[in-house]
N, C-alpha and C. Protein backbone atom coordinates (compact mmCIF):
# COMPACT_ATOMS: atom_id res chain seq x y z
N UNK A 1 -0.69 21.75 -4.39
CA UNK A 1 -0.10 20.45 -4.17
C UNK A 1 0.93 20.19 -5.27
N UNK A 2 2.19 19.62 -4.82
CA UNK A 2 3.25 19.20 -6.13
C UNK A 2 2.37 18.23 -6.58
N UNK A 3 3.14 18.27 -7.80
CA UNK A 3 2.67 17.14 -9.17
C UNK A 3 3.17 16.28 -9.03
N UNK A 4 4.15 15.49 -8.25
CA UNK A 4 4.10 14.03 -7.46
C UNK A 4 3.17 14.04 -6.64
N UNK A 5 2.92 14.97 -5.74
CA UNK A 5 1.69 14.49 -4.19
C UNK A 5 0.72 14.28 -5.20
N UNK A 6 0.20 14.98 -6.41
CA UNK A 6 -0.83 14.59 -7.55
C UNK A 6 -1.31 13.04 -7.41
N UNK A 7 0.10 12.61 -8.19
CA UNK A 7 0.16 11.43 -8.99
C UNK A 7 0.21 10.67 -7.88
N UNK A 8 0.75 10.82 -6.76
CA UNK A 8 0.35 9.62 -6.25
C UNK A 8 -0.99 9.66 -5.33
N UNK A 9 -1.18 10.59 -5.15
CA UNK A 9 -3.10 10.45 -4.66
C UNK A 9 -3.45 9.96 -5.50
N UNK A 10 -4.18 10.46 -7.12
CA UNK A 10 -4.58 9.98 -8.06
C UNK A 10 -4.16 8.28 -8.29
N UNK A 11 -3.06 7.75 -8.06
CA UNK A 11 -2.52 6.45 -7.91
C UNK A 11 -3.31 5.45 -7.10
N UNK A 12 -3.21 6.12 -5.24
CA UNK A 12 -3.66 5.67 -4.51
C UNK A 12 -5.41 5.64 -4.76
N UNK A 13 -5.97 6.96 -5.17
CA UNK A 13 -7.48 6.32 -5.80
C UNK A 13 -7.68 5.16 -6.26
N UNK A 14 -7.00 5.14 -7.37
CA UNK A 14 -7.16 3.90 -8.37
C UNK A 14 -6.67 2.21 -7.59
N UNK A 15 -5.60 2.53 -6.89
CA UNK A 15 -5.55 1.11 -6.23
C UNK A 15 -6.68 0.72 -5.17
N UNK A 16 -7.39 1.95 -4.48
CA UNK A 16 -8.68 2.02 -3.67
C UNK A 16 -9.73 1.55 -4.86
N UNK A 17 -9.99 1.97 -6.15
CA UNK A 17 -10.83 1.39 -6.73
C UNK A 17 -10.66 0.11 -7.56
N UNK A 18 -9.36 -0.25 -7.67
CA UNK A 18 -8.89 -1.69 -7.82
C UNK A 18 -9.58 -2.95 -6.79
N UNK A 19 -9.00 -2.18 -5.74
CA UNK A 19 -9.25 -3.30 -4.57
C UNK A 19 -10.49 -3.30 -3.70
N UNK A 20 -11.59 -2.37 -4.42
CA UNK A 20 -12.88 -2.16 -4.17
C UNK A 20 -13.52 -3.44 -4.86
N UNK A 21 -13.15 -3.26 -6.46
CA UNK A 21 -13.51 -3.84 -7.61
C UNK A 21 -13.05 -5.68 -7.22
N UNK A 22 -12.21 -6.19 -6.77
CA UNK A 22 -11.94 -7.44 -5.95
C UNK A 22 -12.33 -8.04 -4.72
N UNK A 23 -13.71 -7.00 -4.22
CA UNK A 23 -13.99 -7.38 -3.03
C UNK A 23 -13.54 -7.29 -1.61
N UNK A 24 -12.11 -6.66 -1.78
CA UNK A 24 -11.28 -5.92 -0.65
C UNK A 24 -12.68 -4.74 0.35
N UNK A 25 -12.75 -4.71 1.48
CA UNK A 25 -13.02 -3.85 2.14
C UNK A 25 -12.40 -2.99 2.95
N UNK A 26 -12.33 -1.28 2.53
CA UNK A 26 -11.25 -0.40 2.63
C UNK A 26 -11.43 -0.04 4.29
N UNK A 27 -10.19 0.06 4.90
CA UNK A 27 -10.58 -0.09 6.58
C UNK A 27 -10.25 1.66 6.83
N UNK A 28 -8.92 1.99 6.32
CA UNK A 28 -8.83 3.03 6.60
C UNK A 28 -7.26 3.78 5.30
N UNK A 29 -7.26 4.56 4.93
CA UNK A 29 -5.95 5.77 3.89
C UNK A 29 -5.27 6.62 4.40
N UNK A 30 -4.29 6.33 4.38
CA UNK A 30 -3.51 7.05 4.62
C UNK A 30 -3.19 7.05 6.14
N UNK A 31 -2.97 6.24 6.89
CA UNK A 31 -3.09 5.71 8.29
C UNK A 31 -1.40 6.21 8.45
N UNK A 32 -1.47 7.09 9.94
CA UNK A 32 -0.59 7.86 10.50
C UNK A 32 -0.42 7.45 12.35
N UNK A 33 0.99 6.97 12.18
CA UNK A 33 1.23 6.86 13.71
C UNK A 33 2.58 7.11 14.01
N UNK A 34 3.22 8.06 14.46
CA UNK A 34 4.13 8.83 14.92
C UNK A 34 5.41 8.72 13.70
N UNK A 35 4.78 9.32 12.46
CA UNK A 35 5.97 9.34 11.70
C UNK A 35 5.52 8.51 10.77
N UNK A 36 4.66 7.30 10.54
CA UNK A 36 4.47 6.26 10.09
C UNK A 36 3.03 6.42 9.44
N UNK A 37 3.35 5.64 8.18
CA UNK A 37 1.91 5.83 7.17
C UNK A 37 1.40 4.80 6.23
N UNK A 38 0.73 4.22 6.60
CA UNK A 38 0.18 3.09 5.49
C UNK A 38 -0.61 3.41 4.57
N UNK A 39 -0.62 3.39 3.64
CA UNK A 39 -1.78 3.79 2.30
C UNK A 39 -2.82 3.36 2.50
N UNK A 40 -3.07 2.32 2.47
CA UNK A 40 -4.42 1.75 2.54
C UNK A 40 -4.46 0.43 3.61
N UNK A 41 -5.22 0.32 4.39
CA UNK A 41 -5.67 -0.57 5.31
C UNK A 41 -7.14 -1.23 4.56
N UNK A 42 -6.83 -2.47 4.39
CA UNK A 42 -8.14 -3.71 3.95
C UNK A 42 -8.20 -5.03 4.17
N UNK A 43 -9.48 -4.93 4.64
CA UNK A 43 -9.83 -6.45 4.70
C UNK A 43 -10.23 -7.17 3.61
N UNK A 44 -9.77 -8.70 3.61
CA UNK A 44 -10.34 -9.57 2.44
C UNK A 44 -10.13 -10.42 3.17
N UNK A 45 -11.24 -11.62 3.50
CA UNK A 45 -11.41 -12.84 3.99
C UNK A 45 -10.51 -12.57 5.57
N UNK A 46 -10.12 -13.52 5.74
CA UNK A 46 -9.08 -14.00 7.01
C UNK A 46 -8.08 -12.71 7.14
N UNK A 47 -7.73 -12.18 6.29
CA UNK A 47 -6.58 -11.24 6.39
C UNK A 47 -6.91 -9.46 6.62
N UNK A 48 -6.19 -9.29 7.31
CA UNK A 48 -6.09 -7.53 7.03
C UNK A 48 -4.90 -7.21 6.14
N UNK A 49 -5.20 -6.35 5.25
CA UNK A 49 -3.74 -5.92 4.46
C UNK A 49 -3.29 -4.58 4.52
N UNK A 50 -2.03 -4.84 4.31
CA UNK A 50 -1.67 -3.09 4.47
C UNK A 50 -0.54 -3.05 3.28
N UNK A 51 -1.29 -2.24 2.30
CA UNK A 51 -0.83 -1.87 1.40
C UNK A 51 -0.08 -0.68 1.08
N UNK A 52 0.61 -1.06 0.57
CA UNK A 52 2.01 0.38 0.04
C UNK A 52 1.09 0.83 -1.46
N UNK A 53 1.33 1.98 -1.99
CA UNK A 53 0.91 2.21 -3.27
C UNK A 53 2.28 3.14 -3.78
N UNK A 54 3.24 2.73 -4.60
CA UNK A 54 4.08 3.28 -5.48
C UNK A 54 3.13 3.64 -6.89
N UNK A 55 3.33 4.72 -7.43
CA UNK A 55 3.25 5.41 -8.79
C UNK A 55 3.66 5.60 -9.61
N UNK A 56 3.99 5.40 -10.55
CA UNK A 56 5.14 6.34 -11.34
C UNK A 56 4.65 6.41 -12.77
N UNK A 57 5.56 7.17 -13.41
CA UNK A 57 5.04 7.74 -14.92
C UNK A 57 5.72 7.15 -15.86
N UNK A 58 6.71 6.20 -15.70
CA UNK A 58 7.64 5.43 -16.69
C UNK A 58 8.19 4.19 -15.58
N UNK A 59 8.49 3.43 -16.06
CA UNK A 59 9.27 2.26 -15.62
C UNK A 59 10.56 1.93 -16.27
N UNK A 60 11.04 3.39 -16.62
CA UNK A 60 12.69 3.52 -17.12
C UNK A 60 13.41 3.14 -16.13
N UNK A 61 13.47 3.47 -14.64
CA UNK A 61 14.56 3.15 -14.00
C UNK A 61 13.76 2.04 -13.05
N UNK A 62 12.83 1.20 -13.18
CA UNK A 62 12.45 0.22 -12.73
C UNK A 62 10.76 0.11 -12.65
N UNK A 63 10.64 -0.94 -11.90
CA UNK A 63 9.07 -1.31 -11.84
C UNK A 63 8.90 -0.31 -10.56
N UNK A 64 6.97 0.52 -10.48
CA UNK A 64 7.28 1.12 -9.05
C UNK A 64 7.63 0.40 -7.84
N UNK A 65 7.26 -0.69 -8.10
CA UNK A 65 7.39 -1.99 -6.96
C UNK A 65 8.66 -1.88 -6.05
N UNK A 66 9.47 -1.65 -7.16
CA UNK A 66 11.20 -1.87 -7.20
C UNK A 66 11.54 -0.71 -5.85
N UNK A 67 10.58 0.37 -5.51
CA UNK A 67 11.39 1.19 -5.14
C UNK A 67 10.69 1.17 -3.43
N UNK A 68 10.07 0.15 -3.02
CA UNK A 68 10.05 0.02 -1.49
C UNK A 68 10.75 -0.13 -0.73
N UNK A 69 11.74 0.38 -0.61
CA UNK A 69 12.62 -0.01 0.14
C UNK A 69 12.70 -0.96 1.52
N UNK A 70 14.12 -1.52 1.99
CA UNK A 70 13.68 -2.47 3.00
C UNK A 70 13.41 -1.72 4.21
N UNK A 71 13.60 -0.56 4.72
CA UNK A 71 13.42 0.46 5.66
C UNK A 71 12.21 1.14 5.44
N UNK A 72 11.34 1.08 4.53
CA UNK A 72 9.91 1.56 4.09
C UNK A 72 9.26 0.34 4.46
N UNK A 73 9.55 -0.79 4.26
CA UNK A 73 9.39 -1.50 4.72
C UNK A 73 9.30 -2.12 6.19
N UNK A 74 10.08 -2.40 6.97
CA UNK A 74 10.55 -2.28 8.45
C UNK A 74 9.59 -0.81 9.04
N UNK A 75 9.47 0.07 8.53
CA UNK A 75 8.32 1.01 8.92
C UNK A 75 6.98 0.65 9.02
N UNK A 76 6.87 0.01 7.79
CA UNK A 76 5.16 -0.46 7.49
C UNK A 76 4.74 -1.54 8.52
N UNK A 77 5.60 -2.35 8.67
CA UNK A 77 5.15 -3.22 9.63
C UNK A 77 5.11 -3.43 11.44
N UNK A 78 6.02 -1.93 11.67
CA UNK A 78 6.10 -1.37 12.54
C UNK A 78 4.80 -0.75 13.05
N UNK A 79 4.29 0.22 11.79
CA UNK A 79 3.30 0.87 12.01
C UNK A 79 1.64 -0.01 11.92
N UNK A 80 1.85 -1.02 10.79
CA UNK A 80 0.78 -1.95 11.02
C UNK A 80 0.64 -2.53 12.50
N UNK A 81 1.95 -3.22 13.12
CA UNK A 81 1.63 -3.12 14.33
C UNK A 81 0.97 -2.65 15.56
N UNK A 82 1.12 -1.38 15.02
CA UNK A 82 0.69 -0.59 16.36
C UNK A 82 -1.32 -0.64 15.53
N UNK A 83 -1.02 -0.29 14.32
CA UNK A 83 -2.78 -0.53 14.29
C UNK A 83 -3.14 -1.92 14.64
N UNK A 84 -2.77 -2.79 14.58
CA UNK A 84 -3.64 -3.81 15.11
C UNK A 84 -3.52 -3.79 16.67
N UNK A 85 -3.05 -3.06 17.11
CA UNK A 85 -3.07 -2.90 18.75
C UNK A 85 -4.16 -2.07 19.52
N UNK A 86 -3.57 -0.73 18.29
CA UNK A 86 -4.98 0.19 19.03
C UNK A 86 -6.62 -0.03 18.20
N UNK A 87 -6.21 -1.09 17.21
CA UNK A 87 -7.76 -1.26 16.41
C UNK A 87 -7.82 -2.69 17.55
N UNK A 88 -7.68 -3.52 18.43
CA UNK A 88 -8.12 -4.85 18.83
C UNK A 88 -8.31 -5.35 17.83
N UNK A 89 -7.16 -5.80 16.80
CA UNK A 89 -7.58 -6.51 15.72
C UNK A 89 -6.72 -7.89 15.77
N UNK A 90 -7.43 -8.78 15.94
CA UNK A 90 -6.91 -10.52 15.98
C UNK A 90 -7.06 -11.09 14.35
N UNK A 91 -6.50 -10.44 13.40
CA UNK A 91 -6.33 -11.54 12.24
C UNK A 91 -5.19 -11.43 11.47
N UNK A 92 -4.80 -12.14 10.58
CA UNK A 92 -3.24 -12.32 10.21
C UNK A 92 -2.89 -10.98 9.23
N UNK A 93 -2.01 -11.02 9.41
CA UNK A 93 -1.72 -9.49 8.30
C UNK A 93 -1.02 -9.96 6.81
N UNK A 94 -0.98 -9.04 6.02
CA UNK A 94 -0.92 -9.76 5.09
C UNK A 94 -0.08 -8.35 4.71
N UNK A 95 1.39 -7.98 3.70
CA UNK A 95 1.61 -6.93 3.45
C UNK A 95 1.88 -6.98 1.81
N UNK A 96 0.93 -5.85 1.09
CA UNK A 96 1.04 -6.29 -0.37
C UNK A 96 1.78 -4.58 -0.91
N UNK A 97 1.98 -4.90 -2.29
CA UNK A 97 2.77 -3.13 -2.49
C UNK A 97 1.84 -3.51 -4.10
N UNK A 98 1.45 -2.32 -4.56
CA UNK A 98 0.41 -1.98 -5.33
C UNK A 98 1.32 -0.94 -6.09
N UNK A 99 1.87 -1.77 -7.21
CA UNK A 99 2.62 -0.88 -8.09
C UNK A 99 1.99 -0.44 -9.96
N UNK A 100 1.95 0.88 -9.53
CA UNK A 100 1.04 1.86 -10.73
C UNK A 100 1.45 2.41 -11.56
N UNK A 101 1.73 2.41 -13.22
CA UNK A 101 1.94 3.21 -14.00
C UNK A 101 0.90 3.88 -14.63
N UNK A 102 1.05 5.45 -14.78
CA UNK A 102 0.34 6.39 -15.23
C UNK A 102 1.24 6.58 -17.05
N UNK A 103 0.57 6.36 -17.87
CA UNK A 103 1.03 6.96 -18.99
C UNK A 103 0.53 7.85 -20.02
N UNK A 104 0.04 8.66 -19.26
CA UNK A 104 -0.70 9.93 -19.15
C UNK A 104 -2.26 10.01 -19.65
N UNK A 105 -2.73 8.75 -20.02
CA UNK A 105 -3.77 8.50 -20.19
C UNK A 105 -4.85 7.63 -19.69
N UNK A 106 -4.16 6.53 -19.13
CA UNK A 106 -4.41 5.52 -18.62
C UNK A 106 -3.76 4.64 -17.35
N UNK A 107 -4.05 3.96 -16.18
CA UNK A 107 -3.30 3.51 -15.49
C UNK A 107 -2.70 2.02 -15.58
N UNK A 108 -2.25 1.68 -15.50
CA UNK A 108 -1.99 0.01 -15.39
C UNK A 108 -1.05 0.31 -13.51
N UNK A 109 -1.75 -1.78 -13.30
CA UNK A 109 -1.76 -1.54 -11.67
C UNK A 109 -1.03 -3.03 -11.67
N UNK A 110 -0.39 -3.61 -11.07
CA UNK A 110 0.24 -4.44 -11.09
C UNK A 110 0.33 -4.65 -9.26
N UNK A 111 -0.22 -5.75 -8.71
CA UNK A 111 -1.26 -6.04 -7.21
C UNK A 111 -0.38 -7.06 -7.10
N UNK A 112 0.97 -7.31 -5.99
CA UNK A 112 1.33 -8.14 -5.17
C UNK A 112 1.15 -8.34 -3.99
N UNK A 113 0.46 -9.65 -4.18
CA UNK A 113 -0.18 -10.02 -2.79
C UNK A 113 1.12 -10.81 -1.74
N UNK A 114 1.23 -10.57 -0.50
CA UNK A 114 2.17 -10.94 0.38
C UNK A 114 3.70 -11.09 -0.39
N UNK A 115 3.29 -9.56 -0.88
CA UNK A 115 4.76 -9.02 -1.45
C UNK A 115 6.04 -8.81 -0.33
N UNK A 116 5.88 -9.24 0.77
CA UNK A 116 7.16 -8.97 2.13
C UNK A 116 6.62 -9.65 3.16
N UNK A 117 7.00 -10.27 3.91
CA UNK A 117 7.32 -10.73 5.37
C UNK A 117 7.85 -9.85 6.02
N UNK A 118 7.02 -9.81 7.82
CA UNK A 118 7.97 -8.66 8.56
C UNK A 118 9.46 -9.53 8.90
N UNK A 119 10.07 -8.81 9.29
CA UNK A 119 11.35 -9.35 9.16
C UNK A 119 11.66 -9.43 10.67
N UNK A 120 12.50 -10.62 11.63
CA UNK A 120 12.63 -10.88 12.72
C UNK A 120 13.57 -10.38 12.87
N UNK A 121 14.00 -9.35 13.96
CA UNK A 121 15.10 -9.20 14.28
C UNK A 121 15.98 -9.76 15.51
């Protein structure tokens, strides 16, 4: 495996044990529908969330947050779509991005909640 696919599994663990540790219940990782991939699928209260997990090893050229793009975006909620279709799922969605620095020892996690709105076209 490259040493990015590494870091960001290892990433995505830690935001799975973040959002374990808050009472989040993990629905499903790494969720795949024709091209399309959500990191983590969870419930907390009223909401389902579908979380992005960015990684990174410095925040020289920005926060990982910074780098979701609005077309990574427009994907995610595309693809959340279709899971709440083929899961029969009736509750509000909620889309957060879970941005992680690794500094080679330790992680820091920085958790925005209804970090995007899907966007109407």
């Amino acid at each position: 495996m490259a040493q990015h696919n590494e870091l960001g599994k290892k990433g995505e663990d830690e935001a799975v044990r973040y959002l374990l540790s808050e009472g989040y219940k993990i629905t499903n990782r790494n969720w795949r529908f024709h091209g399309f991939e959500i990191d983590v699928v969870a419930e907390i209260g009223e909401f389902i969330v579908f979380a992005e997990v960015k990684t990174r090893t410095s925040v020289m050229y920005g926060n990982p947050e910074d780098f979701v793009s609005k077309g990574r975006r427009k994907r995610m909620v595309e693809a959340a779509n279709h899971y709440l279709i083929e899961n029969e799922i009736d509750k509000p969605a909620r889309f957060d991005i879970i941005g992680i620095v690794w500094d080679g020892k330790k992680f820091s996690l920085d958790h925005i909640e209804d970090a995007f709105l899907p966007e109407l076209s």
